[in-house]
N, C-alpha and C. Protein backbone atom coordinates (compact mmCIF):
# COMPACT_ATOMS: atom_id res chain seq x y z
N UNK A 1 -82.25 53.55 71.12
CA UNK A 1 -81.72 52.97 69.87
C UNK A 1 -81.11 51.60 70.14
N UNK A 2 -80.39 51.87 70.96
CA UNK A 2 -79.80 50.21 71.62
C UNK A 2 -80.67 49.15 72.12
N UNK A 3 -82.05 49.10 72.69
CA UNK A 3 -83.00 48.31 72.48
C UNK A 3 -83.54 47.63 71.24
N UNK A 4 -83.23 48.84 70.10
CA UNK A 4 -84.33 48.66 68.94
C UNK A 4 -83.26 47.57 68.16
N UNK A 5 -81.99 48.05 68.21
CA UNK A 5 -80.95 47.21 67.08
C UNK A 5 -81.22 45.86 67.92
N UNK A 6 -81.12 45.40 69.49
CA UNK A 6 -80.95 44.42 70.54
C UNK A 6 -82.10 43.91 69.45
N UNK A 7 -83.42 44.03 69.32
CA UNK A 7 -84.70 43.70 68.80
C UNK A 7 -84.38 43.26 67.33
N UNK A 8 -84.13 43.79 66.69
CA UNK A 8 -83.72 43.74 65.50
C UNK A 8 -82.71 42.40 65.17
N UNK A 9 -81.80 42.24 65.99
CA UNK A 9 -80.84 41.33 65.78
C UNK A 9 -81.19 39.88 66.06
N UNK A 10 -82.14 40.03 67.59
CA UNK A 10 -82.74 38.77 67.56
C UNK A 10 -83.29 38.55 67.13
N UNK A 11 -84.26 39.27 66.02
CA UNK A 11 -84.62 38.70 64.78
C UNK A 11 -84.00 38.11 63.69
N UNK A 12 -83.08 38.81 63.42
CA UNK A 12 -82.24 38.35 62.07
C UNK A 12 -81.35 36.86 62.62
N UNK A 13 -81.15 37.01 64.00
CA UNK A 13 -80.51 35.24 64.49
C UNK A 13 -81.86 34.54 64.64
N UNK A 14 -82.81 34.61 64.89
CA UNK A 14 -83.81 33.65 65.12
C UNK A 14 -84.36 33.39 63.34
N UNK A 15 -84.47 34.30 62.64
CA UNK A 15 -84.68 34.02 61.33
C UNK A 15 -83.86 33.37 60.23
N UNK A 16 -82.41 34.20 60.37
CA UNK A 16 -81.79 33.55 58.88
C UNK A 16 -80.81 32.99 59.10
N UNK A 17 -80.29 33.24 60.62
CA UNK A 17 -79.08 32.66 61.14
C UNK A 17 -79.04 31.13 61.19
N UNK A 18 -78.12 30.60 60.72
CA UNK A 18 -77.23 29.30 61.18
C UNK A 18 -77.10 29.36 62.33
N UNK A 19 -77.19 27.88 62.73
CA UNK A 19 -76.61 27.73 64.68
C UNK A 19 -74.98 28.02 64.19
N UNK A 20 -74.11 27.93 63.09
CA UNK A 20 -72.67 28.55 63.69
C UNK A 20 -72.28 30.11 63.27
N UNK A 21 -73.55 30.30 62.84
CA UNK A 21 -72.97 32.10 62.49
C UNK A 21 -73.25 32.70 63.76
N UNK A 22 -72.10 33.60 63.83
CA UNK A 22 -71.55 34.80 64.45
C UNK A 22 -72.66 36.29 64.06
N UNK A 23 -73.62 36.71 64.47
CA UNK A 23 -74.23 37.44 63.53
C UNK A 23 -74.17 38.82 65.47
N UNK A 24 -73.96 40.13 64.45
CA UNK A 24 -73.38 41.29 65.09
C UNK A 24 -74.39 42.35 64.73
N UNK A 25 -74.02 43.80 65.21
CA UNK A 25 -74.64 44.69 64.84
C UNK A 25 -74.35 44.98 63.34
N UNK A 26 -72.98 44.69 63.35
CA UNK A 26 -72.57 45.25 61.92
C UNK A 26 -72.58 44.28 60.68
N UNK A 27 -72.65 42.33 61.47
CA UNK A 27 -72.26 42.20 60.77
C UNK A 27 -72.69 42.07 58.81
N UNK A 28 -72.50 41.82 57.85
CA UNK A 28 -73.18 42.07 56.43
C UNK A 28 -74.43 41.49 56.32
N UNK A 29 -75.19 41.43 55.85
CA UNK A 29 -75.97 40.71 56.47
C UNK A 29 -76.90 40.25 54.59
N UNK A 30 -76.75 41.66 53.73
CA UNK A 30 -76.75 41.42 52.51
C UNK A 30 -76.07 40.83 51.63
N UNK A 31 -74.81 41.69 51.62
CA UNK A 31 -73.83 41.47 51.06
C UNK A 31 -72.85 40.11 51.09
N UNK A 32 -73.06 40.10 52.93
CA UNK A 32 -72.39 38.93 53.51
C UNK A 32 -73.48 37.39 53.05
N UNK A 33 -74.94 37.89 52.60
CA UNK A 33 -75.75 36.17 51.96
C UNK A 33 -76.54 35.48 52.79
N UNK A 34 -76.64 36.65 54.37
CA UNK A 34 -77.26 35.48 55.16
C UNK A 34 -79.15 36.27 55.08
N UNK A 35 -78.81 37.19 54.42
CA UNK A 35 -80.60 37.80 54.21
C UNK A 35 -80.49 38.03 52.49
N UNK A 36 -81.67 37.54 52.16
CA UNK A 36 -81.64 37.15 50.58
C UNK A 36 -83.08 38.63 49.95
N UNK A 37 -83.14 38.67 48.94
CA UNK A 37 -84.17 39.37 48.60
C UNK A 37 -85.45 39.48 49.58
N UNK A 38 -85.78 37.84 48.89
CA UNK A 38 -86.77 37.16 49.42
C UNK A 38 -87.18 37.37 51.45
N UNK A 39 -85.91 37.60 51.96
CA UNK A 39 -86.08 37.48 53.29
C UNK A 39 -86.27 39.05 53.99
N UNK A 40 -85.89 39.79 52.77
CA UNK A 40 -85.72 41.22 52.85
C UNK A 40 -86.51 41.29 53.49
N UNK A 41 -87.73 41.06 52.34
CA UNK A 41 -89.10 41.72 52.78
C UNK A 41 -89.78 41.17 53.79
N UNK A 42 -89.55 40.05 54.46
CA UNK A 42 -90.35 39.83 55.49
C UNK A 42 -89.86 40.69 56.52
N UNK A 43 -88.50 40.53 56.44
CA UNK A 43 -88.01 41.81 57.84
C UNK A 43 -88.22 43.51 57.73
N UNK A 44 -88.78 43.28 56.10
CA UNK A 44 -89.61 44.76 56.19
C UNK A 44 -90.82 44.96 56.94
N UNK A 45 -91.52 43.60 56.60
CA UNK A 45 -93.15 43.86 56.78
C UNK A 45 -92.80 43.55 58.45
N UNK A 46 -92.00 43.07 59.16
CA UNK A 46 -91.47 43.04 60.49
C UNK A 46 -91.20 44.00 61.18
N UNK A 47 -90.29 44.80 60.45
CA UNK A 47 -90.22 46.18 60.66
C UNK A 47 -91.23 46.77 61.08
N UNK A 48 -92.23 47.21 60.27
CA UNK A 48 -93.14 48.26 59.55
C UNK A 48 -94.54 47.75 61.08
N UNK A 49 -94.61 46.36 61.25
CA UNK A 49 -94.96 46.05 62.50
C UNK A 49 -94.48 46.18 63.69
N UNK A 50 -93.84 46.04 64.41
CA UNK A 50 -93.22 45.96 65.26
C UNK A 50 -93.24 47.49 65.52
N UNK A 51 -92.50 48.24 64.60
CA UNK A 51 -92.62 49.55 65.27
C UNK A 51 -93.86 50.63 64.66
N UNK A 52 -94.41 50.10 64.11
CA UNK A 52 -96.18 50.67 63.28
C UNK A 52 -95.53 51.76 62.42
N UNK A 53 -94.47 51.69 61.65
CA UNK A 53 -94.23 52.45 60.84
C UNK A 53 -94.55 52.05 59.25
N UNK A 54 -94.35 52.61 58.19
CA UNK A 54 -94.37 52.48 56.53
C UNK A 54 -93.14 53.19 56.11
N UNK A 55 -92.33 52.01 55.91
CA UNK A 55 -90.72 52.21 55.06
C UNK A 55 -91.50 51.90 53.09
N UNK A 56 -91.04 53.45 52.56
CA UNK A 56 -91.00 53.32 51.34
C UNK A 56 -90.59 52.36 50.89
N UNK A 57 -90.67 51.69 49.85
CA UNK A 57 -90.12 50.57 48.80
C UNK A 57 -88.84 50.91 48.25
N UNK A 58 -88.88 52.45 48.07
CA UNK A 58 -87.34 52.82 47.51
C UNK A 58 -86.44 53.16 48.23
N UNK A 59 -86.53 53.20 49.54
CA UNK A 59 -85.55 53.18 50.75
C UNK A 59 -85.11 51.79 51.67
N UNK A 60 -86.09 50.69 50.72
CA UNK A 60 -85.71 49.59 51.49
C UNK A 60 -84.65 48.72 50.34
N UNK A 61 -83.51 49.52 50.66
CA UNK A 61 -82.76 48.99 49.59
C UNK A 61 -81.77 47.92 50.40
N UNK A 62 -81.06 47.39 49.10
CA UNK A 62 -80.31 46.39 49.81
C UNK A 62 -79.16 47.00 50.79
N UNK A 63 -78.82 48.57 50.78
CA UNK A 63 -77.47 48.57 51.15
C UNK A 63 -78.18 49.12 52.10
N UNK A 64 -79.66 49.71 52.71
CA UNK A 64 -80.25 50.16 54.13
C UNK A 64 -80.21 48.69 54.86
N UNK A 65 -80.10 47.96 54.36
CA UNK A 65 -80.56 46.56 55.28
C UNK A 65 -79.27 45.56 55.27
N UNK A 66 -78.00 46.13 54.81
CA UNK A 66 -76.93 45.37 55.00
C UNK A 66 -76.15 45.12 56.52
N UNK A 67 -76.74 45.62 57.60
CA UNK A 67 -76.61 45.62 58.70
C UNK A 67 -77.79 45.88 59.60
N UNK A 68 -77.45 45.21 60.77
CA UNK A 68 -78.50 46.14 61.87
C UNK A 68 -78.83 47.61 62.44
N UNK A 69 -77.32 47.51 61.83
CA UNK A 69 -76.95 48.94 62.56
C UNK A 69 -77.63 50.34 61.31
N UNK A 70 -77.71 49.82 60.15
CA UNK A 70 -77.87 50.27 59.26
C UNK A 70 -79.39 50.68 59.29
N UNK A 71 -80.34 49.01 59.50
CA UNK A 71 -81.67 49.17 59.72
C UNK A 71 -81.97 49.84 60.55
N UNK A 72 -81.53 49.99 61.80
CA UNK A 72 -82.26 50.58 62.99
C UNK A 72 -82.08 52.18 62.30
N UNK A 73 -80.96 52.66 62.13
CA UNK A 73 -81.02 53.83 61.65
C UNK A 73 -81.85 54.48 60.39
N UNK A 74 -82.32 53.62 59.77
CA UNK A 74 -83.11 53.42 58.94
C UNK A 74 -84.60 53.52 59.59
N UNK A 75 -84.92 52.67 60.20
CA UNK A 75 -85.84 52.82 61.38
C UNK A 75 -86.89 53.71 62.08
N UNK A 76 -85.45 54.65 62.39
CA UNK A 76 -85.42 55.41 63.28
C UNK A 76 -86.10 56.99 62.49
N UNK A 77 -85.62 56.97 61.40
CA UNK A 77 -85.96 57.98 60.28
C UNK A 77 -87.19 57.87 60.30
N UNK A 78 -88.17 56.82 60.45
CA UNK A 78 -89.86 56.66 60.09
C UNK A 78 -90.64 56.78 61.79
N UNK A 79 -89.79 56.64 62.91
CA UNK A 79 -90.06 56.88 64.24
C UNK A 79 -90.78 57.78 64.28
C-alpha cells in the first residue's frame, strides 16, 4: 500500500502541484483546489492504467479523491 500512495503522490506533484506546494498523503487535494474536476479524471484514467483496474463513475467521487490516502484506498478496493 505504501508504494502505491508513494506512486500516486508523485503523480499528483508532478501534475497539479505548484513548485511551492507542500503536497502530503493527506493533504486536500479536492477540497483544498489543487485537483479540479477536470483533472479528476485524468488521474482516473491514470489510475485505471497504471494499476489495469475499472473504477466506477459513481465511486469516483470528489470526496474518494480528496486525498492520496483516500485514493489508494479506493484503489485498493478494485485490486
Amino acid at each position: 500500500m505504501h508504494e502505491m500512495k508513494e506512486a500516486i503522490l508523485k503523480y499528483v506533484i508532478n501534475e497539479y502541484a505548484e513548485d511551492d506546494d507542500e503536497v502530503t498523503f493527506d493533504t486536500p487535494l479536492i477540497s483544498g483546489g489543487l485537483v479540479d474536476s477536470f483533472s479528476m479524471v485524468s488521474l482516473k484514467r491514470f489510475l485505471e492504467v497504471k494499476y489495469k483496474i475499472s473504477i466506477p463513475d459513481e465511486r469516483a467521487t470528489p470526496e474518494a479523491f480528496d486525498s492520496v490516502t483516500r485514493i489508494a484506498a479506493l484503489v485498493g478496493e478494485y485490486l
